[in-house]
Protein backbone atom coordinates (compact mmCIF):
# COMPACT_ATOMS: atom_id res chain seq x y z
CA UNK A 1 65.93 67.75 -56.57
CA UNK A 2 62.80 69.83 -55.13
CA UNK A 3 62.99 73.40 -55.69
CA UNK A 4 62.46 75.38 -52.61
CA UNK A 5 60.93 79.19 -52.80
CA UNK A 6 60.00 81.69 -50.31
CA UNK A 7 56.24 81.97 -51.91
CA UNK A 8 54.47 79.89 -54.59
CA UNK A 9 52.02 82.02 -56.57
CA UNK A 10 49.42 79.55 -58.40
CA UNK A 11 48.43 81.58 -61.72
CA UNK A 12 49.77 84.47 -63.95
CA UNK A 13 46.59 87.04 -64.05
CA UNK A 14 45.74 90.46 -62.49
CA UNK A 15 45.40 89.06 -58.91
CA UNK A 16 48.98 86.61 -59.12
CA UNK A 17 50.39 89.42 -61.26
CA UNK A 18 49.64 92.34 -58.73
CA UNK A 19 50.35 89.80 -55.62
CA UNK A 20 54.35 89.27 -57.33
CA UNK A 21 54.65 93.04 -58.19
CA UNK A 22 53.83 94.14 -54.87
CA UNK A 23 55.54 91.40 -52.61
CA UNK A 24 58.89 92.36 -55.06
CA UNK A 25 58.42 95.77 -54.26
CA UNK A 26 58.26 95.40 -50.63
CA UNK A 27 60.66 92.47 -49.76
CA UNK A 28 64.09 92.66 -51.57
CA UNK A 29 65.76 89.16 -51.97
CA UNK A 30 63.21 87.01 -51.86
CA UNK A 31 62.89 83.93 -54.25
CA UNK A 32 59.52 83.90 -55.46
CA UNK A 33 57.79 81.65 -58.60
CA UNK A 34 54.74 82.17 -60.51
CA UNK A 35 53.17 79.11 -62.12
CA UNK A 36 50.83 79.31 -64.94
CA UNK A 37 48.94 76.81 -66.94
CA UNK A 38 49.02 79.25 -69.88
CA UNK A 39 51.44 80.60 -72.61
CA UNK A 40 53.71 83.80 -71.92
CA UNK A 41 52.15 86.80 -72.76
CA UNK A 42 54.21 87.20 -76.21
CA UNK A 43 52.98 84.05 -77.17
CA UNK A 44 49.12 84.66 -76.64
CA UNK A 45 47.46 85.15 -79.44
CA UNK A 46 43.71 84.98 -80.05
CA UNK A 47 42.50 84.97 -84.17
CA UNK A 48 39.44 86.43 -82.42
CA UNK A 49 40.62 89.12 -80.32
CA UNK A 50 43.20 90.27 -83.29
CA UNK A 51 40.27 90.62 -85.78
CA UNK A 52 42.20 87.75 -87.72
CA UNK A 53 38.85 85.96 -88.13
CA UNK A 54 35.22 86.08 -86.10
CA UNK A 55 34.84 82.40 -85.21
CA UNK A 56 36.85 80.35 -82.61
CA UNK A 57 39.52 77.75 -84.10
CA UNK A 58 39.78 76.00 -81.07
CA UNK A 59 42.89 76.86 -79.74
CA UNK A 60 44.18 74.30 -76.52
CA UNK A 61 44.72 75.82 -74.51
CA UNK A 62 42.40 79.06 -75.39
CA UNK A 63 44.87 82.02 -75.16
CA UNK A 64 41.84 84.46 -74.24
CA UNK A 65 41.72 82.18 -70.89
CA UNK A 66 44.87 81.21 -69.93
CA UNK A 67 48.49 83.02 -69.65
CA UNK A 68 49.65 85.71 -68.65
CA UNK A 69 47.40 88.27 -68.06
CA UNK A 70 44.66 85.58 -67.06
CA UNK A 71 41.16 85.72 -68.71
CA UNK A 72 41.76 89.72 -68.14
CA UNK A 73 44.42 90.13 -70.75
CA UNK A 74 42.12 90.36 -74.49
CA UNK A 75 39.56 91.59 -72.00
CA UNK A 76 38.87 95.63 -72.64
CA UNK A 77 40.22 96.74 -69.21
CA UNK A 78 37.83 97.90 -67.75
CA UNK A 79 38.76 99.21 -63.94
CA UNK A 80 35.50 99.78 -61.95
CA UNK A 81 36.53 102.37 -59.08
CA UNK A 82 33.76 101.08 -56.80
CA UNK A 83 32.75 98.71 -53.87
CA UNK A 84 29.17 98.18 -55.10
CA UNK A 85 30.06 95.45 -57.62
CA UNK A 86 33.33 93.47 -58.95
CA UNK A 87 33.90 90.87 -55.72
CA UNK A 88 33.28 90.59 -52.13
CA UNK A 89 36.87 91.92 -50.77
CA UNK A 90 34.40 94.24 -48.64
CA UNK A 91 33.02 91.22 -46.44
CA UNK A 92 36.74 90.79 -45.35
CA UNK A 93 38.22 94.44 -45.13
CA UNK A 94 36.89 98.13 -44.51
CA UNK A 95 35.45 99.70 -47.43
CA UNK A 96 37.67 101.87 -47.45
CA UNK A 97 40.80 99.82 -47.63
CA UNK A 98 39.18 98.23 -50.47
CA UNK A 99 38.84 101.51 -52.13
CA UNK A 100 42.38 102.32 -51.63
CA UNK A 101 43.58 99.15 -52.56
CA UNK A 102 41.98 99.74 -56.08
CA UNK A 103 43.18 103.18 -56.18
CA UNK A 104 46.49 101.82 -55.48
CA UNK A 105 46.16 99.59 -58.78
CA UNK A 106 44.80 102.26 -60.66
CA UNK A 107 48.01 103.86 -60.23
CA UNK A 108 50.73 101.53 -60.88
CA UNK A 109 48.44 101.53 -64.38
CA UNK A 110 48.97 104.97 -64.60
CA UNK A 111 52.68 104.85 -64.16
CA UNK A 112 52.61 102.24 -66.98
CA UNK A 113 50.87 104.43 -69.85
CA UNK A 114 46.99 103.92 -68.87
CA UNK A 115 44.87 106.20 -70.16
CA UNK A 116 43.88 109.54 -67.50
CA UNK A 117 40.38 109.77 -68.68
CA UNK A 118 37.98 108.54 -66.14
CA UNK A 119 33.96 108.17 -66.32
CA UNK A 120 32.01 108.50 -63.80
CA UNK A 121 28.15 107.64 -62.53
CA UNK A 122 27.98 110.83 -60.24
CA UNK A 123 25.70 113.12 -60.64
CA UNK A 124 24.41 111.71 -63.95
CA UNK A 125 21.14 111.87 -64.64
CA UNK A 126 20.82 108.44 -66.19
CA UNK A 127 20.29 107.18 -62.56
CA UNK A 128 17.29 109.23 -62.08
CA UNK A 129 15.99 108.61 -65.66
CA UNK A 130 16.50 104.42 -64.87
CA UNK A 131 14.54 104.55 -61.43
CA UNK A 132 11.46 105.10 -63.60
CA UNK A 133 11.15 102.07 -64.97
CA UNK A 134 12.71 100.14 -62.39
CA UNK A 135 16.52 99.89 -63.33
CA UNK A 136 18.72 100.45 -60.51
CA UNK A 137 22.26 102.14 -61.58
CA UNK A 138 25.17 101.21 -59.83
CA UNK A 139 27.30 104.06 -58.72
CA UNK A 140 31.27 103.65 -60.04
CA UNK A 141 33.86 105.41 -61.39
CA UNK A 142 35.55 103.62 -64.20
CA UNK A 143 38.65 103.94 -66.20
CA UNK A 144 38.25 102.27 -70.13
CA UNK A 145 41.82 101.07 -70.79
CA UNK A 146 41.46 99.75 -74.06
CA UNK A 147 42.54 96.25 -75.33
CA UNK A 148 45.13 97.40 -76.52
CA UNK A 149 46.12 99.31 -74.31
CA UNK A 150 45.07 96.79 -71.47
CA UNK A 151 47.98 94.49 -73.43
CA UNK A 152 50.81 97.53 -72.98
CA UNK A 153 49.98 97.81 -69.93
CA UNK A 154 50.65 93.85 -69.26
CA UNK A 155 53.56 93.82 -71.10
CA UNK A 156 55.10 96.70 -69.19
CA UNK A 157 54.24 94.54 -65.47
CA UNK A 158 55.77 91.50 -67.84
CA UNK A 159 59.03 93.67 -67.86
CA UNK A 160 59.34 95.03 -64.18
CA UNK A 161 59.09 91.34 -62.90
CA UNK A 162 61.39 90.27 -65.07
CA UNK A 163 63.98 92.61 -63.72
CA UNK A 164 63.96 90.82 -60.52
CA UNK A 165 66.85 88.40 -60.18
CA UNK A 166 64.59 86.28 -57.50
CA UNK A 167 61.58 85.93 -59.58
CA UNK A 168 60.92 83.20 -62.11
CA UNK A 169 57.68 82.65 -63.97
CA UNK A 170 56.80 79.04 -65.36
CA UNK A 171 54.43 79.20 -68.55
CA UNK A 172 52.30 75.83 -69.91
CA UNK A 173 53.50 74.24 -66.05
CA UNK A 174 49.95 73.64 -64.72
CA UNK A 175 49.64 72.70 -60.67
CA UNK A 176 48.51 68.84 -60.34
CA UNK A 177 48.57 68.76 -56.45
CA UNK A 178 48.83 71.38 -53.62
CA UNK A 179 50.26 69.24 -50.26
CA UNK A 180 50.70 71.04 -46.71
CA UNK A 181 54.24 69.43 -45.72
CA UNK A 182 56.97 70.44 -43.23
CA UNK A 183 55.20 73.85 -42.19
CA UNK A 184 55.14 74.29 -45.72
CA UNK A 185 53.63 73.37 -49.33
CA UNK A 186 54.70 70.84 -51.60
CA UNK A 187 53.33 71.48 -55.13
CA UNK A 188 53.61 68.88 -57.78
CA UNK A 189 54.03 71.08 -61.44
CA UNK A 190 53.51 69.71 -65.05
CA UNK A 191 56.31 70.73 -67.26
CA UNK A 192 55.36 71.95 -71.02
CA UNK A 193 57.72 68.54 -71.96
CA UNK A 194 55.31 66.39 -69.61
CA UNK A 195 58.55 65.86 -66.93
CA UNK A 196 57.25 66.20 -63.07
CA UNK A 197 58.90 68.78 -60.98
CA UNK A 198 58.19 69.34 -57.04
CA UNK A 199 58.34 72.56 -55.52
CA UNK A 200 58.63 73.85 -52.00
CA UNK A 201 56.99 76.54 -50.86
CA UNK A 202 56.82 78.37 -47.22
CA UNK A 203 53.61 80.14 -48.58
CA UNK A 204 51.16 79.64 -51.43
CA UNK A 205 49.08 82.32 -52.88
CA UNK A 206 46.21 80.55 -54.79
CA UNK A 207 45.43 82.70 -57.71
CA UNK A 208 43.70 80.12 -60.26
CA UNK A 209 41.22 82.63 -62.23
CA UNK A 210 37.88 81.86 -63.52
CA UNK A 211 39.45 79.00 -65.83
CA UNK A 212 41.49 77.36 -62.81
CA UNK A 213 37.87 77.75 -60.88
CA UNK A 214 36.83 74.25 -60.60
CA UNK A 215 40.56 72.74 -60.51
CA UNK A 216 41.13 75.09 -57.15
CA UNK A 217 37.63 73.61 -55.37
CA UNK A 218 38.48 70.12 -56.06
CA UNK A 219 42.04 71.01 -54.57
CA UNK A 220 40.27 72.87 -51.62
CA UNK A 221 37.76 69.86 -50.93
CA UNK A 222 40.96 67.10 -50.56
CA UNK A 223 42.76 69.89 -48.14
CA UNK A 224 39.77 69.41 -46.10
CA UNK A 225 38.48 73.04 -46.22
CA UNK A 226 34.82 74.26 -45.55
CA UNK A 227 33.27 75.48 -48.78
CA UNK A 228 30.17 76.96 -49.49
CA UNK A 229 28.47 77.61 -52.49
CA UNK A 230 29.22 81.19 -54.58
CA UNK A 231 26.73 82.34 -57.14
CA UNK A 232 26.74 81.46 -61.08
CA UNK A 233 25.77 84.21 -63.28
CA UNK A 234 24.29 82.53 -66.66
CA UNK A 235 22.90 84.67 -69.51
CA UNK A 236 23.56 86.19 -72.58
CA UNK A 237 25.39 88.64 -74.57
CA UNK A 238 23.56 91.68 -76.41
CA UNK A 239 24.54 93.09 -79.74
CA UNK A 240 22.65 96.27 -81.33
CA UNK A 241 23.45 99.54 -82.89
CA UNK A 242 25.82 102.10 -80.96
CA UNK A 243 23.28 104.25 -81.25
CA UNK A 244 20.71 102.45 -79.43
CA UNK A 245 22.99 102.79 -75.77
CA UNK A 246 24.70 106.00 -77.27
CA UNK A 247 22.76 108.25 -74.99
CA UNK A 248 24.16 106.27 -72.06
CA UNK A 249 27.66 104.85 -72.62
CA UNK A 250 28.75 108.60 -73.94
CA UNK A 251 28.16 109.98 -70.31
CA UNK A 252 28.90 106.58 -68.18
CA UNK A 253 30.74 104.61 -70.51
CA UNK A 254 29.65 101.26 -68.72
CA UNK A 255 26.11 101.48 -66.96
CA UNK A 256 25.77 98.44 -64.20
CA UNK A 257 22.16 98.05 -64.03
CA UNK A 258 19.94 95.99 -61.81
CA UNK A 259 16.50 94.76 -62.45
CA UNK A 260 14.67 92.67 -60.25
CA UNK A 261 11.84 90.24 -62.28
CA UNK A 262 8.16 90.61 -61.28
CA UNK A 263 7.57 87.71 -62.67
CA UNK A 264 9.97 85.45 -60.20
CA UNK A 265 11.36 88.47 -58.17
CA UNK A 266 15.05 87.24 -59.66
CA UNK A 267 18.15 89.45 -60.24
CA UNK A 268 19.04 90.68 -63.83
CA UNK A 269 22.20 93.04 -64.26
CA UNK A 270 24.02 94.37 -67.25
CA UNK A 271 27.51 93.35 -67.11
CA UNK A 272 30.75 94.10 -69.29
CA UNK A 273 29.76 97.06 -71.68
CA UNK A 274 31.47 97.43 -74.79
CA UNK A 275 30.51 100.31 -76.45
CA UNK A 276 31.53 100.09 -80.79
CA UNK A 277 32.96 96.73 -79.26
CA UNK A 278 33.10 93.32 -80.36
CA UNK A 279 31.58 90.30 -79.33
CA UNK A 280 34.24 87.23 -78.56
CA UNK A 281 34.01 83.56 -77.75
CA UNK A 282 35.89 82.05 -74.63
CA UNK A 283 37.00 78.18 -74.26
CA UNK A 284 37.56 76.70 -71.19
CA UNK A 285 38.22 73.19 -70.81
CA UNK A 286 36.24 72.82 -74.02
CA UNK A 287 33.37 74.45 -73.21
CA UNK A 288 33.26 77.05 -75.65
CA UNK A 289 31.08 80.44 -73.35
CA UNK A 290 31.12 83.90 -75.08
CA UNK A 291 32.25 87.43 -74.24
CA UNK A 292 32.85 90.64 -75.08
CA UNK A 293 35.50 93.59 -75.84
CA UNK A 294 36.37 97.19 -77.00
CA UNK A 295 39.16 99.10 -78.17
CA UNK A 296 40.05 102.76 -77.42
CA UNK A 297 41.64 103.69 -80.77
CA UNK A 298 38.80 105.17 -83.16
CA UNK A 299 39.94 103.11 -86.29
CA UNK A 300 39.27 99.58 -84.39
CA UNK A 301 35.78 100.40 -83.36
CA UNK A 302 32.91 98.37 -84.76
CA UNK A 303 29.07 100.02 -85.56
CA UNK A 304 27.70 97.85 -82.55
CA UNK A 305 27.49 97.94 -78.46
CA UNK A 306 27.49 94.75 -76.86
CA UNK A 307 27.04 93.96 -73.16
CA UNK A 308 25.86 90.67 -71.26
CA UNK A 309 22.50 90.04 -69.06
CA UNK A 310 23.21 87.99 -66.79
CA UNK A 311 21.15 86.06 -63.93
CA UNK A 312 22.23 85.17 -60.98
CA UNK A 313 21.67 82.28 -58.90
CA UNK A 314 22.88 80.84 -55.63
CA UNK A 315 22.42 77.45 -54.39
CA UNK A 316 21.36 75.84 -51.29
CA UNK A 317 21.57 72.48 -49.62
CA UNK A 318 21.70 69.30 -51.19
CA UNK A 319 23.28 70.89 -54.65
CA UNK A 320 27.04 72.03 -54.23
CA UNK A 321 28.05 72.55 -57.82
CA UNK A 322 27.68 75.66 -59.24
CA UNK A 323 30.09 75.26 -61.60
CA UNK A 324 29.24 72.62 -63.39
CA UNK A 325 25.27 73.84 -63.36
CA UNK A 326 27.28 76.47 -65.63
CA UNK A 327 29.00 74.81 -67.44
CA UNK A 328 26.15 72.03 -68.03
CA UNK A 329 23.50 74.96 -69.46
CA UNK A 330 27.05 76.00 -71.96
CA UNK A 331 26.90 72.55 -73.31
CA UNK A 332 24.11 72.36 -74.59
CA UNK A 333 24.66 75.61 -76.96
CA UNK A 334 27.83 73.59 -78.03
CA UNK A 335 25.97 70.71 -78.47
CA UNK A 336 23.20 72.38 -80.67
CA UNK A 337 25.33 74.91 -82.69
CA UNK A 338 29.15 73.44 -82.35
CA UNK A 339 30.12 76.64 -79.67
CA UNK A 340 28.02 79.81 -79.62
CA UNK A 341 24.55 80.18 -80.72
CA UNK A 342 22.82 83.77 -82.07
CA UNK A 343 19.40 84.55 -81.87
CA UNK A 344 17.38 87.55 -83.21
CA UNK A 345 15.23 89.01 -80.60
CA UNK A 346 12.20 89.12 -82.85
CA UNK A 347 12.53 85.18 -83.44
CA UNK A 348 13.10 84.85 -80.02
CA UNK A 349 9.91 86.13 -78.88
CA UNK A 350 7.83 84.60 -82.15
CA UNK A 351 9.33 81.16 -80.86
CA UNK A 352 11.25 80.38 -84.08
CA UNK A 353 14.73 79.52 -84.86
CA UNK A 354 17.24 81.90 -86.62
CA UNK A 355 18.27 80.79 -88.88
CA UNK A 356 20.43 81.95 -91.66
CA UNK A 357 18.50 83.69 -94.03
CA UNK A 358 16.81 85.88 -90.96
CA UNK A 359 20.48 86.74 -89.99
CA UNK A 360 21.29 87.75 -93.09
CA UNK A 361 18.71 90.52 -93.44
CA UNK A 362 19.47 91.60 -90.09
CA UNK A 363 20.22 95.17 -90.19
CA UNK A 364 22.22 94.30 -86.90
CA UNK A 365 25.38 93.00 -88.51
CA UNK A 366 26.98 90.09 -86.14
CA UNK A 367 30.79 90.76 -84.93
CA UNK A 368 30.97 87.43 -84.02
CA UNK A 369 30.25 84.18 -86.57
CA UNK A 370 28.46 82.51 -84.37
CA UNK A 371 25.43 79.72 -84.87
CA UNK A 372 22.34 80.88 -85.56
CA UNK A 373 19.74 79.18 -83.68
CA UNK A 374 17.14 79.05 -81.11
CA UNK A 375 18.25 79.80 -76.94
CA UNK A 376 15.12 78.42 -75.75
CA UNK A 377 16.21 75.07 -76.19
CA UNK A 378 19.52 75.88 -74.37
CA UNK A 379 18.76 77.99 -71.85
CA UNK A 380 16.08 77.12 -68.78
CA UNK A 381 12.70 78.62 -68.71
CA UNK A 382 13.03 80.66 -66.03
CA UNK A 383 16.55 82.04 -66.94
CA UNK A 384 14.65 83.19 -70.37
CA UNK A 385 11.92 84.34 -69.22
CA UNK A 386 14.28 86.43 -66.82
CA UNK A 387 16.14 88.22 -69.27
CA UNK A 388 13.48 88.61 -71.81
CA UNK A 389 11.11 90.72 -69.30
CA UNK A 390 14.82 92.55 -68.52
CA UNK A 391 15.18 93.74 -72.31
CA UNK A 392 11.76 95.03 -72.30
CA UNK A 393 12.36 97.36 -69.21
CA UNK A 394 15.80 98.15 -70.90
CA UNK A 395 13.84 99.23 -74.36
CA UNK A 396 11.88 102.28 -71.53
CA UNK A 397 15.06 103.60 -70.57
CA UNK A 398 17.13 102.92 -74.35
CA UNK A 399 14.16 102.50 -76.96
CA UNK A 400 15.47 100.25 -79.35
CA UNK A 401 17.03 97.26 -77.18
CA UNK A 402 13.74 95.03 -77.70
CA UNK A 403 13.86 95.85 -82.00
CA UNK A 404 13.58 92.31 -83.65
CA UNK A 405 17.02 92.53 -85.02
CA UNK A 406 18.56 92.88 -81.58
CA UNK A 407 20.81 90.03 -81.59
CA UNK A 408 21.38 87.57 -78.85
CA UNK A 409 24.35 85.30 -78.13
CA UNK A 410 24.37 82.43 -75.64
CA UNK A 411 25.44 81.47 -73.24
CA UNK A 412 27.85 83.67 -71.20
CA UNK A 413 28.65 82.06 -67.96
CA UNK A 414 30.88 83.81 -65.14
CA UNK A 415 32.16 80.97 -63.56
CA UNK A 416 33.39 81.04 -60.06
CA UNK A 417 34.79 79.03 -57.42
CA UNK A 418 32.80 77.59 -54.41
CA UNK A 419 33.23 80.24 -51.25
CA UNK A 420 36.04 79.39 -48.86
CA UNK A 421 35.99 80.65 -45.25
CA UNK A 422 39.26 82.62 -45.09
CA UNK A 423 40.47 85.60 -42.65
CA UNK A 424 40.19 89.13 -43.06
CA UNK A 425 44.09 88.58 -44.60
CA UNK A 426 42.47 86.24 -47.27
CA UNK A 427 44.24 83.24 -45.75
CA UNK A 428 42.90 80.14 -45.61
CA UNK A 429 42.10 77.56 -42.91
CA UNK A 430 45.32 76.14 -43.69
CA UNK A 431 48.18 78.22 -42.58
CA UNK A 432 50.25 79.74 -45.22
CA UNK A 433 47.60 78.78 -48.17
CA UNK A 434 46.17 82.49 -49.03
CA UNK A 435 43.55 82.81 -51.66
CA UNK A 436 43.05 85.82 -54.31
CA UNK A 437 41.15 86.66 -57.54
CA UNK A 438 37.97 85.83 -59.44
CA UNK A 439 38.96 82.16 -59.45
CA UNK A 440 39.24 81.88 -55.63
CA UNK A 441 35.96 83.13 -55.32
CA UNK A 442 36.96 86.27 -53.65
CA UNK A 443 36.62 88.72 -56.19
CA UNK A 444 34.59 88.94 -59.29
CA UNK A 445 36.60 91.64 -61.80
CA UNK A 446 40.09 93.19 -62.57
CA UNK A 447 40.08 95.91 -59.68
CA UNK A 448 39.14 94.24 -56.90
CA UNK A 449 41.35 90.77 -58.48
CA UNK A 450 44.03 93.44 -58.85
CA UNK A 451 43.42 94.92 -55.11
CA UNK A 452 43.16 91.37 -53.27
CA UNK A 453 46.77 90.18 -54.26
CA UNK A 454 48.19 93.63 -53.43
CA UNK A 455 46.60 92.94 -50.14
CA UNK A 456 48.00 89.59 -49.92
CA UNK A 457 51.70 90.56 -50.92
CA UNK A 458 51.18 93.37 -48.08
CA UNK A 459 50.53 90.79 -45.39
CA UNK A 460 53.17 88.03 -46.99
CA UNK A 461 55.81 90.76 -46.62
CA UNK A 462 55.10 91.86 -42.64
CA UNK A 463 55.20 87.75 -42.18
CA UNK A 464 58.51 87.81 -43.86
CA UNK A 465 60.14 90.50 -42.66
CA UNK A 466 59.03 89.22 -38.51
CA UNK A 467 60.75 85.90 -39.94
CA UNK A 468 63.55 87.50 -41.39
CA UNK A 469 63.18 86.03 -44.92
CA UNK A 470 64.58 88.62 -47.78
CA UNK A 471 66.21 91.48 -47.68
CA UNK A 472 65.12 95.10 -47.24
């Protein structure tokens, strides 16, 4: 028997989660299934991101990727109030609907306990201060949620779906095959006891996140649909003393700054800051990529800031794989140090290995046990030389981020999906197939993941209500 549903919503995080809330909300009666390749949210649990241990175990699938709450769920919730960074919604709506979209998230997280305290780049004078030594500060607003708090929150959207007698969420029931049929979708589904089921859908809303990335571009390329290739952002995580950032991440919280190389006139940004945070690894598909989080509560802060440099690239004709350029450079760290590799600055630029001993008179202290080891054989030339010429200008503005016991972790790869040309309602060239999140390529952080399948549900709903489907 093939199940049939009003809309099929491929993946359980911010962008699938926010697309079911909203669609609910809006159109009573409809029968709507989320399908997710992970575990239910009570039954994620990272060692990691529960201070159980500091080293990954391994985990298939990894619980910090997959589930509900997406890769965004042990992540420190972090909700950038801003258009100049976190996705691309902008190239398809007004600014400003983008900007109220995201509001519009921001409060549903306020009706479900998120914290009111909001930072804010205006007026600081950090942006002035950065200008002088080249370092370009995005301007944001940004509300810290806390892990913690980021997994309340999740837990309380867990509950308000559940409510709804039309909605049904499938856990460890991954998506082999996505087939227009019948001015619909036919979507083949792997039960967690290996048994086939079939699915019919009138829509699909393709929300795959950054570990269903490279599964939804092989599915886009046998549908037929043009693709073009979306940046990779390879780089590194930074570790040093609170202190060291103290100056900045007391009156910003997160600082987004851009540095462009003189050396090969290349991109450099700081990305994800966690300040008293912890450094994490990720696993996806068994390449083993690393991270980073914070909590809000005082007595689960660490003595450290971490935050990733990351450099972007975008590729042209022939190459069409940006993905795998990723997750080719992560392999090699695995390959060398059996997942994540550390690195002292100070070895870094002597050219020598770290190697235990070093690390062990660090006076940075590690939050993550990772490999010590040298990221010059992992990570290209140009990528290095990129990010090494970025910590220098960073030392100007935050003296102390080039000391020799600055410790770096590779690799961190943001992986995303391979562009697809969709309309200005996120829908693809097939009719009915929408597309939403990080994963999709649309969107590259929790807000703007959040605001795209709010935006998608909105549309959905008008569609359905002009067909009649659902109640009111």
């Amino acid at each position: 028997m093939q199940e049939r549903v009003d809309v099929a919503i491929i993946g359980g995080g911010p962008a699938g989660i926010f697309a079911a809330f909203e669609l609910l909300q809006r159109r009573k009666g409809l029968r709507v299934i989320m399908l997710e390749a992970g575990a239910d949210l009570a039954e994620r649990s990272c060692p990691i991101a529960e201070r159980a241990v500091n080293k990954c175990v391994g985990c298939v699938p990894c619980d910090i990727m997959r589930g509900f709450g997406g890769a965004g769920a042990f992540s420190d919730g972090k909700y950038n109030l801003t258009t100049e960074f976190g996705g691309w919604l902008q190239e398809f709506l007004p600014e400003q609907d983008v900007l109220d979209l995201i509001e519009y998230v921001d409060g549903i997280n306020l009706q479900f306990g998120a914290p009111r305290e909001l930072y804010t780049t205006k007026d600081s004078a950090l942006r002035k201060q950065a200008l002088a030594f080249d370092l370009h500060l995005l301007q944001a607003t940004v509300r810290h949620l806390g892990t913690e708090n980021n997994l309340r929150i999740l837990h309380e959207l867990h509950r308000a779906l559940s409510r709804d007698l039309g909605f049904a969420m499938h856990f460890n029931s991954p998506v082999t095959k996505l087939e227009p049929r019948d001015g619909g979708f036919v979507l083949a589904v792997s039960s967690q006891r290996n048994e086939p089921r079939s699915i019919f859908a009138d829509y699909v809303i393709a929300a795959p996140g950054r570990a269903g990335a490279e599964w939804f571009a092989a599915q886009c390329k046998s549908l037929g649909l043009s693709l073009y290739n979306n940046q990779v952002d390879v780089g590194v995580r930074v570790e040093l003393p609170y202190e060291v950032f103290s100056h900045i991440t007391d009156d910003v919280y997160e600082a987004k700054l851009v540095y462009r190389t003189k050396q090969y006139g290349d991109s450099v940004r700081t990305f994800c800051m966690n300040p008293r945070g912890y450094v994490v690894s990720e696993n996806t598909d068994g390449i083993i990529t690393v991270n980073g989080h914070s909590y809000r509560d005082p007595a689960l802060h660490s003595r450290n800031t971490n935050f990733a440099l990351l450099v972007s690239n975008r590729f042209t004709h022939p190459f069409n794989e940006p993905h795998q350029y990723g997750k080719r450079i992560a392999s090699f760290s695995n390959m060398l140090g059996g997942g994540v590799l550390v690195q002292r600055f100070g070895d870094l630029v002597q050219g020598r290995r770290t190697n235990d001993h070093r690390l062990g008179k660090s006076f940075t202290k590690p939050t993550l046990d990772a490999t010590p080891g040298d990221l010059s054989l992992v990570l290209p030339k140009r990528h290095l030389d990129n990010i090494m010429e970025m910590i220098y200008a960073l030392d100007k503005l935050a003296p102390g981020t080039a000391n020799d016991d600055t410790l770096l972790y590779g690799v961190e790869v943001k992986f995303y999906s391979s562009r697809l040309r969709l309309s200005p309602e996120l829908e693809t060239e097939v009719k009915g197939l929408f597309a939403v999140g990080d994963g999709a390529g649309v969107t590259r952080g929790l807000s703007q993941a959040s605001a795209s399948g709010v935006h998608v549900a909105r549309v959905l709903a008008r569609r359905l209500a002009g067909a009649g489907g659902g109640g009111c």
